[in-house]
C-alpha atoms as a PDB file:
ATOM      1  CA  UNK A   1      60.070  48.488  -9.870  1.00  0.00           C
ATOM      2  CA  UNK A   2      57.886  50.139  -7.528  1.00  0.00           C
ATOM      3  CA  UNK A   3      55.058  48.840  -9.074  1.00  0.00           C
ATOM      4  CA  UNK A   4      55.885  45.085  -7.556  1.00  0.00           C
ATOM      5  CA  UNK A   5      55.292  46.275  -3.903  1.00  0.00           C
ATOM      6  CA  UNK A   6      51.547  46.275  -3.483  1.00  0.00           C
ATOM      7  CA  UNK A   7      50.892  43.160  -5.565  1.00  0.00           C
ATOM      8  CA  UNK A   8      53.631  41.426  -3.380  1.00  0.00           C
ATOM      9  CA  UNK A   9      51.816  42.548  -0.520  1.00  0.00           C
ATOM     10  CA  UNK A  10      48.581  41.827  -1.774  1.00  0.00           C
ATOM     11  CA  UNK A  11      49.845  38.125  -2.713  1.00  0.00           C
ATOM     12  CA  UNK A  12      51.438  37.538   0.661  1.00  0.00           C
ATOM     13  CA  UNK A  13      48.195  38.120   3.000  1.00  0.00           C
ATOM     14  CA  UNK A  14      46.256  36.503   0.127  1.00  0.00           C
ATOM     15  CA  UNK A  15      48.666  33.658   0.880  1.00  0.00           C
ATOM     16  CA  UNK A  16      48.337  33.575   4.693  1.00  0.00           C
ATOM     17  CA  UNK A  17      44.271  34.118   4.730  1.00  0.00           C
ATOM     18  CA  UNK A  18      44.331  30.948   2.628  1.00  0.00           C
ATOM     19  CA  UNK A  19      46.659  29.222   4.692  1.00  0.00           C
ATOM     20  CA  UNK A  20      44.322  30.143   7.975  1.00  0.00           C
ATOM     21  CA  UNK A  21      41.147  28.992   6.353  1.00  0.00           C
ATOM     22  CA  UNK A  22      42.798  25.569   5.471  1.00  0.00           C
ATOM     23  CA  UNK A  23      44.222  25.003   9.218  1.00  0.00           C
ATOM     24  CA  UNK A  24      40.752  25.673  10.591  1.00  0.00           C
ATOM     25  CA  UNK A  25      37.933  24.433   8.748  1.00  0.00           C
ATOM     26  CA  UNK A  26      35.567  25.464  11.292  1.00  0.00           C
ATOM     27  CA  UNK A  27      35.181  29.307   9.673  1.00  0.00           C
ATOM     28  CA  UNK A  28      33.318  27.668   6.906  1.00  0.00           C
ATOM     29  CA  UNK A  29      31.214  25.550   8.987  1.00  0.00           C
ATOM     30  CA  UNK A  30      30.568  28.627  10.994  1.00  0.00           C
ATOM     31  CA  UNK A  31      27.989  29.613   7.976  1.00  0.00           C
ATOM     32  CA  UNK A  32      24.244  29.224   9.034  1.00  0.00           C
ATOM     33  CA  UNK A  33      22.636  26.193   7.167  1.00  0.00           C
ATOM     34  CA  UNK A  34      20.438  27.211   4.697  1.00  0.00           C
ATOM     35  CA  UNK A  35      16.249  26.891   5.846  1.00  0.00           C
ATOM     36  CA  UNK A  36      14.275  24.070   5.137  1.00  0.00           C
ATOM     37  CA  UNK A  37      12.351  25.445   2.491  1.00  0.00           C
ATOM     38  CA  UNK A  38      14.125  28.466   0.235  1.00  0.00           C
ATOM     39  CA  UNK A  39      11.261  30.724  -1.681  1.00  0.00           C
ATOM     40  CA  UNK A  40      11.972  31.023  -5.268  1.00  0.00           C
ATOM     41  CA  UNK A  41       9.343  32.685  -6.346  1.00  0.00           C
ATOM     42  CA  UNK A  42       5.593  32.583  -7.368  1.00  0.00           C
ATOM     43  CA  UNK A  43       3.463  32.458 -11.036  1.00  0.00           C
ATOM     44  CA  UNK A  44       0.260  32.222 -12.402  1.00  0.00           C
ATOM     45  CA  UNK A  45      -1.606  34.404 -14.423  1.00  0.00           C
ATOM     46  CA  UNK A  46      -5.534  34.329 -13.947  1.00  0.00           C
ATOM     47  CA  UNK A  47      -7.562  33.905 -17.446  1.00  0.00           C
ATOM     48  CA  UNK A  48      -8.953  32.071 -20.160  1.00  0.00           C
ATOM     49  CA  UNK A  49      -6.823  29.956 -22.978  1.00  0.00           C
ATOM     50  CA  UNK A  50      -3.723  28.377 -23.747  1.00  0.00           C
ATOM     51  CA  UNK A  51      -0.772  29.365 -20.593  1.00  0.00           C
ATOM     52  CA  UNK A  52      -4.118  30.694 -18.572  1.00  0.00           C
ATOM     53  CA  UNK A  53      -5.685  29.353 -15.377  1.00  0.00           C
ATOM     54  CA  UNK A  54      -9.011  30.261 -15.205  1.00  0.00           C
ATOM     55  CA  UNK A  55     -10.422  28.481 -12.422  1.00  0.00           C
ATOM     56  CA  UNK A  56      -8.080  25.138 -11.212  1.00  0.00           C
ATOM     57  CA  UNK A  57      -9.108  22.650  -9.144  1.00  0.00           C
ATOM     58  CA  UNK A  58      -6.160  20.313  -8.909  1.00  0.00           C
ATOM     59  CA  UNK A  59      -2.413  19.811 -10.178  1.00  0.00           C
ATOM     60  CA  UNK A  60      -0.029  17.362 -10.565  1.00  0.00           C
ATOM     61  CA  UNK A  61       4.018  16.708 -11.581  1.00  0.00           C
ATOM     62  CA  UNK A  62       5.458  14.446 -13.917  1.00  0.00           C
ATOM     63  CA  UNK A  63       8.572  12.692 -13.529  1.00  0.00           C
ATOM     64  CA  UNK A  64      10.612  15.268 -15.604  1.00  0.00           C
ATOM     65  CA  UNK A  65       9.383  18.041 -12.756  1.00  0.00           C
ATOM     66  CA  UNK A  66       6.428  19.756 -15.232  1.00  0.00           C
ATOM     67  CA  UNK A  67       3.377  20.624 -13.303  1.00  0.00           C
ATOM     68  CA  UNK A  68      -0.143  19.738 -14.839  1.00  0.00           C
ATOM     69  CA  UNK A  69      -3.661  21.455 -14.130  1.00  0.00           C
ATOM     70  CA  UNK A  70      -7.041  20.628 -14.479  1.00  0.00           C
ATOM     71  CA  UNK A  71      -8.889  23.606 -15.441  1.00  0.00           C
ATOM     72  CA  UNK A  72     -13.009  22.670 -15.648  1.00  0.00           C
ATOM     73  CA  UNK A  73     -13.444  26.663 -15.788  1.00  0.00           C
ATOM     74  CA  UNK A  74     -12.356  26.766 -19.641  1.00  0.00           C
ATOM     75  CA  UNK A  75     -12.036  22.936 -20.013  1.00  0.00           C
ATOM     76  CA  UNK A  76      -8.543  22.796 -20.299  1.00  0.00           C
ATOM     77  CA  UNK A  77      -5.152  20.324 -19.394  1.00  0.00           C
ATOM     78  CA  UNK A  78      -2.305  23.148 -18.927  1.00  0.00           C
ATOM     79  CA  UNK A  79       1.471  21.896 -18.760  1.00  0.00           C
ATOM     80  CA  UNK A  80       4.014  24.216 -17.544  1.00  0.00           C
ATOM     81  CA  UNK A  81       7.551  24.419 -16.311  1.00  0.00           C
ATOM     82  CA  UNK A  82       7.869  24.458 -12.939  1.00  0.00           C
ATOM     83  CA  UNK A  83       9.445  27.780 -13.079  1.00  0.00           C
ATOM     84  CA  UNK A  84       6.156  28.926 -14.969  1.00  0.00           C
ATOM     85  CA  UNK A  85       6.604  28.707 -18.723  1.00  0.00           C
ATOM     86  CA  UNK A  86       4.117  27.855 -20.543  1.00  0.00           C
ATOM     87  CA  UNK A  87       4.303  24.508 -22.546  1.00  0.00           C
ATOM     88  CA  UNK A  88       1.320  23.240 -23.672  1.00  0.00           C
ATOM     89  CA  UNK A  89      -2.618  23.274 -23.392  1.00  0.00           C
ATOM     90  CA  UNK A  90      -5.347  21.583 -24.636  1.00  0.00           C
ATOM     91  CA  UNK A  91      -8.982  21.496 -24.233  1.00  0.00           C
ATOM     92  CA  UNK A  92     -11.878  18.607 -24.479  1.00  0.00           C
ATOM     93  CA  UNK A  93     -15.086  18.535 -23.591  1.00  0.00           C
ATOM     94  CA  UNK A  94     -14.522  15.634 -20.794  1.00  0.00           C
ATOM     95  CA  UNK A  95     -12.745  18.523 -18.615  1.00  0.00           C
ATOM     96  CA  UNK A  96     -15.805  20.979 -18.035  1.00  0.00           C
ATOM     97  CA  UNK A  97     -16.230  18.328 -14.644  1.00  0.00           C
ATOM     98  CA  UNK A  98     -12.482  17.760 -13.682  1.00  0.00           C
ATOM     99  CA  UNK A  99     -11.576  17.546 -10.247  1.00  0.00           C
ATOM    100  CA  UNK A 100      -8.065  15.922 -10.254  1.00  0.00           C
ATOM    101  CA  UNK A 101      -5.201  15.118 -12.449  1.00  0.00           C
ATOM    102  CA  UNK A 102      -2.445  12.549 -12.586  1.00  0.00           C
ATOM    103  CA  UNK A 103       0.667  11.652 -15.095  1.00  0.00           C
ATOM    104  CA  UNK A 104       2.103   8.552 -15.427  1.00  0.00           C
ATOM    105  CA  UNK A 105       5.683   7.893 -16.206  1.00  0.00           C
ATOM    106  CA  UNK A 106       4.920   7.283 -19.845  1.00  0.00           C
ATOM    107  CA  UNK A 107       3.325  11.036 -20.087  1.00  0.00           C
ATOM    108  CA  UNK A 108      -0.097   9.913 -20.424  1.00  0.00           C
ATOM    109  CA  UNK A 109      -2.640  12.495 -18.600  1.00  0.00           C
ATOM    110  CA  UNK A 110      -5.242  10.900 -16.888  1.00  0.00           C
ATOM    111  CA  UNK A 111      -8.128  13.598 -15.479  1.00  0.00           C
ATOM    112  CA  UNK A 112     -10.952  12.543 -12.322  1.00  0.00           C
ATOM    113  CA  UNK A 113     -15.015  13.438 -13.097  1.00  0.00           C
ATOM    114  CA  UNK A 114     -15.814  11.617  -9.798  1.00  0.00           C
ATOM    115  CA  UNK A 115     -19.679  12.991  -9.951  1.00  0.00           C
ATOM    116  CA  UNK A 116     -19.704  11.318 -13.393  1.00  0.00           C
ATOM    117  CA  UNK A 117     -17.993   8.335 -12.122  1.00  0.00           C
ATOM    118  CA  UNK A 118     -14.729   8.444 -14.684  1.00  0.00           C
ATOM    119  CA  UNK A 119     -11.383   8.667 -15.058  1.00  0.00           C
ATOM    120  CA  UNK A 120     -10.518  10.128 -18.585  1.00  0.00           C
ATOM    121  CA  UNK A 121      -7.429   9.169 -20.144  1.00  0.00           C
ATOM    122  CA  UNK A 122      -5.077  10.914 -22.568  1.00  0.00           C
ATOM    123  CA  UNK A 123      -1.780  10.553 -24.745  1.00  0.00           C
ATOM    124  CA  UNK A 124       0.525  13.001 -24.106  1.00  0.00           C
ATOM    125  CA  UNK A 125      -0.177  15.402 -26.933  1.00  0.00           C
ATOM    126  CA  UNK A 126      -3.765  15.962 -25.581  1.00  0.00           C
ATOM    127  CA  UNK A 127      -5.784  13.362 -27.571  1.00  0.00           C
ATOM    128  CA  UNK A 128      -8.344  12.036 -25.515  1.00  0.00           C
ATOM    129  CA  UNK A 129      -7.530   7.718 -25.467  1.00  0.00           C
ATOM    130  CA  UNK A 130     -10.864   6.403 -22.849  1.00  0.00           C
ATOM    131  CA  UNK A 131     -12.950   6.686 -20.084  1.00  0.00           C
ATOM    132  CA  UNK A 132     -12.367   4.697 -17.253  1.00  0.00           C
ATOM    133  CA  UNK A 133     -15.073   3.721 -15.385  1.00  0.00           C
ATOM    134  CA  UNK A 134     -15.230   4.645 -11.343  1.00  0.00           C
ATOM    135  CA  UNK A 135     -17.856   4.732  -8.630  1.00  0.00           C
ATOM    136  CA  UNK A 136     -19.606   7.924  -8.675  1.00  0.00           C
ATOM    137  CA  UNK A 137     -19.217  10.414  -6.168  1.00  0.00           C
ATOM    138  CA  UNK A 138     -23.042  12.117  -6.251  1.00  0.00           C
ATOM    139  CA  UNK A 139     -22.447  14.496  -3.493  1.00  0.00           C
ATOM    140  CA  UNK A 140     -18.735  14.965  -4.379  1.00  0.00           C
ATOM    141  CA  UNK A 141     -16.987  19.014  -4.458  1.00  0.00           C
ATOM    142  CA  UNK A 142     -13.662  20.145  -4.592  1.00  0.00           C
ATOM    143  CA  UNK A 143     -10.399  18.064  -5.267  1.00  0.00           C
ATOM    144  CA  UNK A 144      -9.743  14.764  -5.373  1.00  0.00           C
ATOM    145  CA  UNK A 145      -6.199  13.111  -5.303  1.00  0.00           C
ATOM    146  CA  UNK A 146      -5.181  10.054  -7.162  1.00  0.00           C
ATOM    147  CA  UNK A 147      -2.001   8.983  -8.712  1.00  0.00           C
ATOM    148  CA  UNK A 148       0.012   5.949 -10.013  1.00  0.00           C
ATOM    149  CA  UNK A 149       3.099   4.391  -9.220  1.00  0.00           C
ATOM    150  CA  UNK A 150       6.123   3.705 -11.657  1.00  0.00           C
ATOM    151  CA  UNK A 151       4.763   0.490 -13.391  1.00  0.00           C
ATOM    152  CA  UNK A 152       1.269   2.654 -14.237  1.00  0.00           C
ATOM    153  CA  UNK A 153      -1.194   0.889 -12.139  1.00  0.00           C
ATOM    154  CA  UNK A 154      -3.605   3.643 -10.915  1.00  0.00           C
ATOM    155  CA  UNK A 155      -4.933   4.224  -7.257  1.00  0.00           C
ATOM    156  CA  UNK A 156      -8.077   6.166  -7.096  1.00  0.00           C
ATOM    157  CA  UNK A 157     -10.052   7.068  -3.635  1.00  0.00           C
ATOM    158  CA  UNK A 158     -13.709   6.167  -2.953  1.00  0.00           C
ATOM    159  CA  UNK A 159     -14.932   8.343  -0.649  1.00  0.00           C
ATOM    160  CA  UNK A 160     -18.713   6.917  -1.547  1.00  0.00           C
ATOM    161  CA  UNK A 161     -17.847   3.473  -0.620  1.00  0.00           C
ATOM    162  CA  UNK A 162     -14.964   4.275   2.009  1.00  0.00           C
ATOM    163  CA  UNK A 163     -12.550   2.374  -0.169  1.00  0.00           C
ATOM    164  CA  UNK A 164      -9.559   2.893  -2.219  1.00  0.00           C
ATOM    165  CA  UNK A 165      -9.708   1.314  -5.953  1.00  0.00           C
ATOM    166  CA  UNK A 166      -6.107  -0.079  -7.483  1.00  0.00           C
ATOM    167  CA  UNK A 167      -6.753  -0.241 -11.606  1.00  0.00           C
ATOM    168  CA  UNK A 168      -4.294  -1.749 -14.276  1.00  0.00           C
ATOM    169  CA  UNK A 169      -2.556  -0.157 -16.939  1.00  0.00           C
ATOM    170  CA  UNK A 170      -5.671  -1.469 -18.972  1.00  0.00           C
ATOM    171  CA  UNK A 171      -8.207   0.200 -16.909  1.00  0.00           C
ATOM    172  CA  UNK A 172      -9.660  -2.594 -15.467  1.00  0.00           C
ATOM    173  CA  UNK A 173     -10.367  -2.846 -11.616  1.00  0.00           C
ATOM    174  CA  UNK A 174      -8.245  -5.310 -10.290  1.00  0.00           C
ATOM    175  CA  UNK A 175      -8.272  -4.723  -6.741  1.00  0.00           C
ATOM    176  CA  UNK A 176     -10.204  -2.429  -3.894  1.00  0.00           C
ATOM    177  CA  UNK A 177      -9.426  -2.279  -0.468  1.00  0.00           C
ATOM    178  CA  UNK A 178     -11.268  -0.685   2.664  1.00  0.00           C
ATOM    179  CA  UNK A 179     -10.100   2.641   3.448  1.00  0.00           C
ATOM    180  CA  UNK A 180      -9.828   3.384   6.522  1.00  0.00           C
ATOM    181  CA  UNK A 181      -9.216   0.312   8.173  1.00  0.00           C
ATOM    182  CA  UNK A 182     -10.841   1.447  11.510  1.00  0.00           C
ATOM    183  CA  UNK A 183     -12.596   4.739  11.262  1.00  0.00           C
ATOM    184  CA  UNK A 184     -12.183   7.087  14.098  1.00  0.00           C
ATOM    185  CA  UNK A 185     -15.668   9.138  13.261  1.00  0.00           C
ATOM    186  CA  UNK A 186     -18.445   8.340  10.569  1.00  0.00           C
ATOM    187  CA  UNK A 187     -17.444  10.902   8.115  1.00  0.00           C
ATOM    188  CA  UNK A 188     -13.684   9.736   7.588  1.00  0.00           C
ATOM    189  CA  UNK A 189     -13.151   9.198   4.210  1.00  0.00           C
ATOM    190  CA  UNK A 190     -10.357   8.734   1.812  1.00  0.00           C
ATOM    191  CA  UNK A 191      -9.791  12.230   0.270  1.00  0.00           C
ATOM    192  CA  UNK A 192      -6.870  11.528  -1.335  1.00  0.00           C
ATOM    193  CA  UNK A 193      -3.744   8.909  -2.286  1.00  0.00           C
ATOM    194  CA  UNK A 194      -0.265   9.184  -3.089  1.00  0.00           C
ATOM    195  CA  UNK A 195       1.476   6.170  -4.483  1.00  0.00           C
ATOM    196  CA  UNK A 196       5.416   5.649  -4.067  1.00  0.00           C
ATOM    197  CA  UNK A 197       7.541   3.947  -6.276  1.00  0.00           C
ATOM    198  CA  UNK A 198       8.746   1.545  -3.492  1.00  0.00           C
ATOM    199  CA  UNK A 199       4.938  -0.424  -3.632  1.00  0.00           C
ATOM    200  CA  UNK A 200       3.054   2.237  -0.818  1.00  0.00           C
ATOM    201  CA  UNK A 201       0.612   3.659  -0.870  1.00  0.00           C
ATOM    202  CA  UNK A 202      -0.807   6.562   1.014  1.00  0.00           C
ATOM    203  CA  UNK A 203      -4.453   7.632   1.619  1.00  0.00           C
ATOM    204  CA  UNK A 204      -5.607  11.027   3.600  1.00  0.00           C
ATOM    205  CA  UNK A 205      -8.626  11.908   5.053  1.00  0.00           C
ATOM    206  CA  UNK A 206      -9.140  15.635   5.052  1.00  0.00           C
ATOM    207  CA  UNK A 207     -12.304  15.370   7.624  1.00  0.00           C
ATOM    208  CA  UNK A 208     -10.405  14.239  10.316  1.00  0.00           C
ATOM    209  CA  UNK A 209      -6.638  15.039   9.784  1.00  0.00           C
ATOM    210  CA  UNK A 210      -5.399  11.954   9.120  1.00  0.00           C
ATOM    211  CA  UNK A 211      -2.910   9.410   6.877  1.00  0.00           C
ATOM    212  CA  UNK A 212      -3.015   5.756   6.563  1.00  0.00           C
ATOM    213  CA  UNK A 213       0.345   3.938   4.931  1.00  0.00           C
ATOM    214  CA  UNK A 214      -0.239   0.833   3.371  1.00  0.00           C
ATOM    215  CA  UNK A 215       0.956  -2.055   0.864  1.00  0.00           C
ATOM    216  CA  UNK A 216      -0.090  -1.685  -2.858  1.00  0.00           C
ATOM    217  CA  UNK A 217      -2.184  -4.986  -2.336  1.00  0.00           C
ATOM    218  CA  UNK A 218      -4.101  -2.903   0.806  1.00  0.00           C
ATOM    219  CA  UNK A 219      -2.673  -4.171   3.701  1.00  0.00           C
ATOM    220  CA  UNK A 220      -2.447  -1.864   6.342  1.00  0.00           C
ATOM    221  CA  UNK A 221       1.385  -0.771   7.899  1.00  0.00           C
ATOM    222  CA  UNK A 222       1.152   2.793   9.757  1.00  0.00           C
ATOM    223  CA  UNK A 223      -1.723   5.217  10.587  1.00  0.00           C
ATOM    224  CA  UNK A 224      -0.838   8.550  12.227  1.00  0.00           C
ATOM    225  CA  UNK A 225      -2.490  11.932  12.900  1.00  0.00           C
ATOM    226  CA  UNK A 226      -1.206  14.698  10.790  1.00  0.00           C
ATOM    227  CA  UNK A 227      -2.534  17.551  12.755  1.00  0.00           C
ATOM    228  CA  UNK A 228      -1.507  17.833  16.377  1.00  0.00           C
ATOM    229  CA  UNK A 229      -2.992  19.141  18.682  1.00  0.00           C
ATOM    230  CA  UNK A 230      -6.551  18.038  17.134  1.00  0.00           C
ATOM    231  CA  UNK A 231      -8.036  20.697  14.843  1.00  0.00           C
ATOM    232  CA  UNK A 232     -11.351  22.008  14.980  1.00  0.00           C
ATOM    233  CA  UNK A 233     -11.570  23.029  10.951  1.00  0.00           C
ATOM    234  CA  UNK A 234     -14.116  20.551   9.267  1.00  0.00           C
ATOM    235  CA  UNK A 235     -11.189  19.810   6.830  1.00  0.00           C
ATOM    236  CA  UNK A 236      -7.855  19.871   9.132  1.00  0.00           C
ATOM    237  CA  UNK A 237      -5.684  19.043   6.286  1.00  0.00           C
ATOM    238  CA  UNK A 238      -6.228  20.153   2.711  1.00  0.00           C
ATOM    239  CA  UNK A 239      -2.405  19.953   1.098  1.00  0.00           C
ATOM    240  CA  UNK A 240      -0.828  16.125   1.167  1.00  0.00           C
ATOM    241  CA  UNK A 241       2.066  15.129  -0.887  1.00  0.00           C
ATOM    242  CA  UNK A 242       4.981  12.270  -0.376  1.00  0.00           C
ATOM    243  CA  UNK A 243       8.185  11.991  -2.115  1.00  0.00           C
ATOM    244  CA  UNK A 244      11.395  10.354  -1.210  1.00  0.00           C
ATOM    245  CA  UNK A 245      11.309   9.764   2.794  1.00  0.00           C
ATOM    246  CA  UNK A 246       8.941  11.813   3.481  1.00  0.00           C
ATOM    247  CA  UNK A 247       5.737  13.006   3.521  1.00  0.00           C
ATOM    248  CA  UNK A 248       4.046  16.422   3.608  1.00  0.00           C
ATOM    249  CA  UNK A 249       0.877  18.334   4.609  1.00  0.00           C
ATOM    250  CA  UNK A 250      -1.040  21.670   5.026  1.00  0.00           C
ATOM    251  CA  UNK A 251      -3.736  22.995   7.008  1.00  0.00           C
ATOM    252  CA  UNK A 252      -6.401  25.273   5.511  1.00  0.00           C
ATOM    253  CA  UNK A 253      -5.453  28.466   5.957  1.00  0.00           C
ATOM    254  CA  UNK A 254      -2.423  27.834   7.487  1.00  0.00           C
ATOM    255  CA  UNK A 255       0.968  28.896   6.157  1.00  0.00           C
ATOM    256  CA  UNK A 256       2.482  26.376   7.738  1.00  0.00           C
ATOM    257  CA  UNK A 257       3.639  22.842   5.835  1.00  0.00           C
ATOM    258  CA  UNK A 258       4.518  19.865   8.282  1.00  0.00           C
ATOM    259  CA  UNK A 259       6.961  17.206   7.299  1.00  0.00           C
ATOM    260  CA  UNK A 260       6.847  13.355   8.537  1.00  0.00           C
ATOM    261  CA  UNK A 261       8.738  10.175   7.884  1.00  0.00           C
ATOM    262  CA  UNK A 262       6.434   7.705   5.498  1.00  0.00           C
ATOM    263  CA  UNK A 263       6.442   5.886   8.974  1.00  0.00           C
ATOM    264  CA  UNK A 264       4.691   8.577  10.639  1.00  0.00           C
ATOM    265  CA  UNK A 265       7.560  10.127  12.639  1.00  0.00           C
ATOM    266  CA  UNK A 266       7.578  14.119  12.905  1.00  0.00           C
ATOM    267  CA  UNK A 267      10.590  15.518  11.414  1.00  0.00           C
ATOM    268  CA  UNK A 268       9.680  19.348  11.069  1.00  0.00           C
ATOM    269  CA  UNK A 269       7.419  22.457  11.166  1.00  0.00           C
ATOM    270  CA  UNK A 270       7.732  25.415   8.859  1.00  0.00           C
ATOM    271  CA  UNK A 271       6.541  28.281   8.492  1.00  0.00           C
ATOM    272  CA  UNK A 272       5.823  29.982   4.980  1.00  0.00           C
ATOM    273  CA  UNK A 273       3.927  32.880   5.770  1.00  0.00           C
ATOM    274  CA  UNK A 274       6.757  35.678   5.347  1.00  0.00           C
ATOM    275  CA  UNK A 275       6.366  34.515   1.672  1.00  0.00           C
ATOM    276  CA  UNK A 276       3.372  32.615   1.342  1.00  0.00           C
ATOM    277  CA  UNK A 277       0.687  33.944   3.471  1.00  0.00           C
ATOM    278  CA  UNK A 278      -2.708  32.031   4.227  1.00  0.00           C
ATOM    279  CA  UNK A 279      -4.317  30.423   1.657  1.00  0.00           C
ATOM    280  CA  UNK A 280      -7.773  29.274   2.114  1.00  0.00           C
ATOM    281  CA  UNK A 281      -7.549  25.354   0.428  1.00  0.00           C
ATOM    282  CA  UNK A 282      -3.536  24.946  -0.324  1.00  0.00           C
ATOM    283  CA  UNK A 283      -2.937  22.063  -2.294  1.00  0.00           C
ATOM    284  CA  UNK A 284       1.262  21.109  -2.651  1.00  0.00           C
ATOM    285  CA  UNK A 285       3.135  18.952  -5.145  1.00  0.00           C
ATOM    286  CA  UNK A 286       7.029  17.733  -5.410  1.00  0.00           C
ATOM    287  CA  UNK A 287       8.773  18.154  -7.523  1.00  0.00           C
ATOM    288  CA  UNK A 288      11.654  15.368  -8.459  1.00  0.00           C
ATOM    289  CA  UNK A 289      14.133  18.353  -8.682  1.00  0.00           C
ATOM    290  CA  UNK A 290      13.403  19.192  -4.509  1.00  0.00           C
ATOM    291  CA  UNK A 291      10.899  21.930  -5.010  1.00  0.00           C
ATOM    292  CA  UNK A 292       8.003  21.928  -3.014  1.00  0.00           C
ATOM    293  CA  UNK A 293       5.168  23.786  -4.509  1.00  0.00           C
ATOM    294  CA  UNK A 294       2.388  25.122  -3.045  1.00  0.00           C
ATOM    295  CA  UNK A 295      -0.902  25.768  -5.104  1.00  0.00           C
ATOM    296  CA  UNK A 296      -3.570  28.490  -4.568  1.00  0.00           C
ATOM    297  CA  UNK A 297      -6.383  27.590  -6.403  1.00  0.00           C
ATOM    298  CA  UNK A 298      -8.867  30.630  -5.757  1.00  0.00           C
ATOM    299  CA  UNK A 299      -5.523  33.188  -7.241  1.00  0.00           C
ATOM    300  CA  UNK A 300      -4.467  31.134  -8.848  1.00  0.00           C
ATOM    301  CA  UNK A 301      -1.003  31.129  -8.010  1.00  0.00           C
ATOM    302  CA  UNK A 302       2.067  28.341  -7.701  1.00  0.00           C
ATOM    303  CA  UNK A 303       4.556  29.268  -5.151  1.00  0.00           C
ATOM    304  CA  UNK A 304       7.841  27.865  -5.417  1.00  0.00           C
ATOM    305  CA  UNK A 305      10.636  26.317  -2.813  1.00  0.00           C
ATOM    306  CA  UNK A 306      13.555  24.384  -2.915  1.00  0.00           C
ATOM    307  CA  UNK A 307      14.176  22.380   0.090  1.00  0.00           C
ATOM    308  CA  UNK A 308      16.823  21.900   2.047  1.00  0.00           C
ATOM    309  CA  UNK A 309      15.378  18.848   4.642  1.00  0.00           C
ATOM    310  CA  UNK A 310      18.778  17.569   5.355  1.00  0.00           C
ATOM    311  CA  UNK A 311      19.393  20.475   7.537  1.00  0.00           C
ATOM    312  CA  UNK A 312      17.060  22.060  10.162  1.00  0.00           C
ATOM    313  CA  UNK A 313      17.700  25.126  10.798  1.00  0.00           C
ATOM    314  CA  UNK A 314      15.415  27.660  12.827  1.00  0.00           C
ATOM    315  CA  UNK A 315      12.592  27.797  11.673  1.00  0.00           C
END
C-alpha cells in the first residue's frame, strides 16, 4: 500500500492550492493584461500571377475577414485569407490603372481608375459587370480609399472637385457633398472615406492630417486632427481605417498606429516597431475578426495583429 502515499499527498496540496486560488481571486487578476495590439505574424510573397503581389497599390476586407488587392503591376484582383492563403485571382485588362479596391457585402469587387475617371465593377468570381462613371483625377498618384456601407451604396472621394460622391447600388450619382466643409489650407483634399454601417461616414485628408465625421446625406458632425503635435511630412497620415467604435491611423514612416473614438476622442498610442518597423506609405485594414492589419505596399508585405482595445496596457 505504499504506493497510496505520494498520490495522497499529491491530491491533498492539489486540494488546498485550489482552495487558496478560489478564496482570493486576486492571483488571477494579478496577470498583466494582454497589449493592445498582439503580432501574429506577417505574409506576402513578391511576384507575378495567381497568390503573387507584384506591385499593390491598395487593399481591402470583406465582411467574412478576406483581404482583397489591387495589383495594376500584373493587372490582377488577389483574394486571400487573412492569415495569407491564397484563394483566388483574376486578371482584366481594366486593372493595369487600379488605385483602390472595395467589397460590398454581397461579394461584388468594385476597383478605382480615378485618372480614367471609373469605378469598375465585378461579380464575385472575377467577371467584370460595368464601369461606373467618376470625375477624373488628371494629376492623381498613389491610393485612393473608397468603400460602401451595408445596404451597397458607394462613397467615393473627389479630390479634383474637393467633394465626396455617394452612388446607388445602380451606379448612378445620387448625391455629392463638399468635402471639407471649411478647409484649413488650399491643398486639403479628401484622400480617402470609410463608411460605417451605422449611416457615417468618414473622409481623411492625408495633406494636412486630418478626419471629418459626417451623416451619409453629408452633413457635417465632428472634425478632429489626427496628428498631434502638427506634422511637418507633406502627407501626415497615410493609413486610415474605422471599425466598431473606433477609428484608426498611421503616419508615414511611423510605426506607430493611433486609435480615436468615431467622435474624435484619443483613446491610445501604440507602438509597432519591435515587430513592424517603418514603413514608408502604411496603409491598414480591419478585420471583422479584431485583426488590425497593416499593409506595406513597396515589400509587399501584410502584417498581422489581434487587438485587445478593451484593455490598455503599457504601451
Amino acid at each position: 500500500m505504499r504506493w497510496k502515499l505520494p498520490q495522497t499527498i499529491l491530491l491533498t496540496v492539489f486540494f488546498f492550492i485550489s482552495c487558496g486560488n478560489r478564496a482570493n481571486p486576486a492571483a488571477k487578476s494579478q496577470q498583466p493584461p494582454p497589449l493592445p495590439f498582439e503580432f501574429l505574424g506577417a505574409w506576402g510573397d513578391k511576384g507575378e500571377g495567381p497568390g503573387k503581389l507584384d506591385a499593390p497599390v491598395a487593399l481591402a476586407v470583406d465582411s467574412l475577414g478576406n483581404i482583397f488587392f489591387a495589383d495594376p503591376g500584373g493587372g490582377f484582383v488577389h483574394k486571400f485569407e487573412a492569415s495569407g492563403t491564397p484563394l483566388q485571382s483574376f486578371e482584366d485588362p481594366h486593372l493595369r490603372h487600379a488605385a483602390g479596391i472595395a467589397v460590398d457585402a454581397g461579394g461584388a469587387i468594385y476597383v478605382a481608375d480615378p485618372q480614367q475617371g471609373g469605378i469598375h465593377v465585378f461579380f464575385p468570381d472575377g467577371t467584370f459587370f460595368q464601369t461606373w462613371r467618376t470625375a477624373p483625377q488628371r494629376h492623381f498618384s498613389g491610393a485612393l480609399g473608397f468603400g460602401t456601407d451595408e445596404e451597397g451604396t458607394l462613397y467615393v472621394p473627389d479630390a479634383a472637385n474637393s467633394r465626396v460622391l455617394k452612388f446607388n447600388v445602380h451606379g448612378r450619382l445620387i448625391k455629392s457633398w463638399p468635402a471639407p466643409q471649411k478647409a484649413i489650407s488650399a491643398d486639403e483634399r479628401p484622400s480617402w472615406v470609410s463608411a460605417q454601417p451605422d449611416s457615417f461616414v468618414f473622409v481623411a485628408y492625408f495633406s494636412t492630417g486630418r478626419i471629418e465625421k459626417f451623416s451619409s446625406d453629408g452633413s457635417s458632425i465632428a472634425s478632429w486632427p489626427a496628428v498631434n503635435p502638427p506634422s511637418r511630412e507633406s502627407t501626415p497620415i497615410s493609413g486610415f481605417a474605422t471599425a466598431g467604435d473606433s477609428v484608426f491611423t498611421m503616419a508615414p514612416s511611423s510605426a506607430e498606429i493611433r486609435v480615436w473614438t468615431v467622435d474624435g476622442q484619443h483613446k491610445l498610442d501604440a507602438d509597432l516597431g519591435a515587430s513592424l518597423g517603418k514603413i514608408a506609405a502604411p496603409q491598414i485594414v480591419v478585420t471583422p475578426h479584431e485583426e488590425l492589419l497593416v499593409f506595406d505596399p513597396s515589400a509587399p508585405k501584410v502584417f498581422r495583429f489581434r487587438m485587445h482595445l478593451e484593455h490598455k496596457g503599457p504601451l
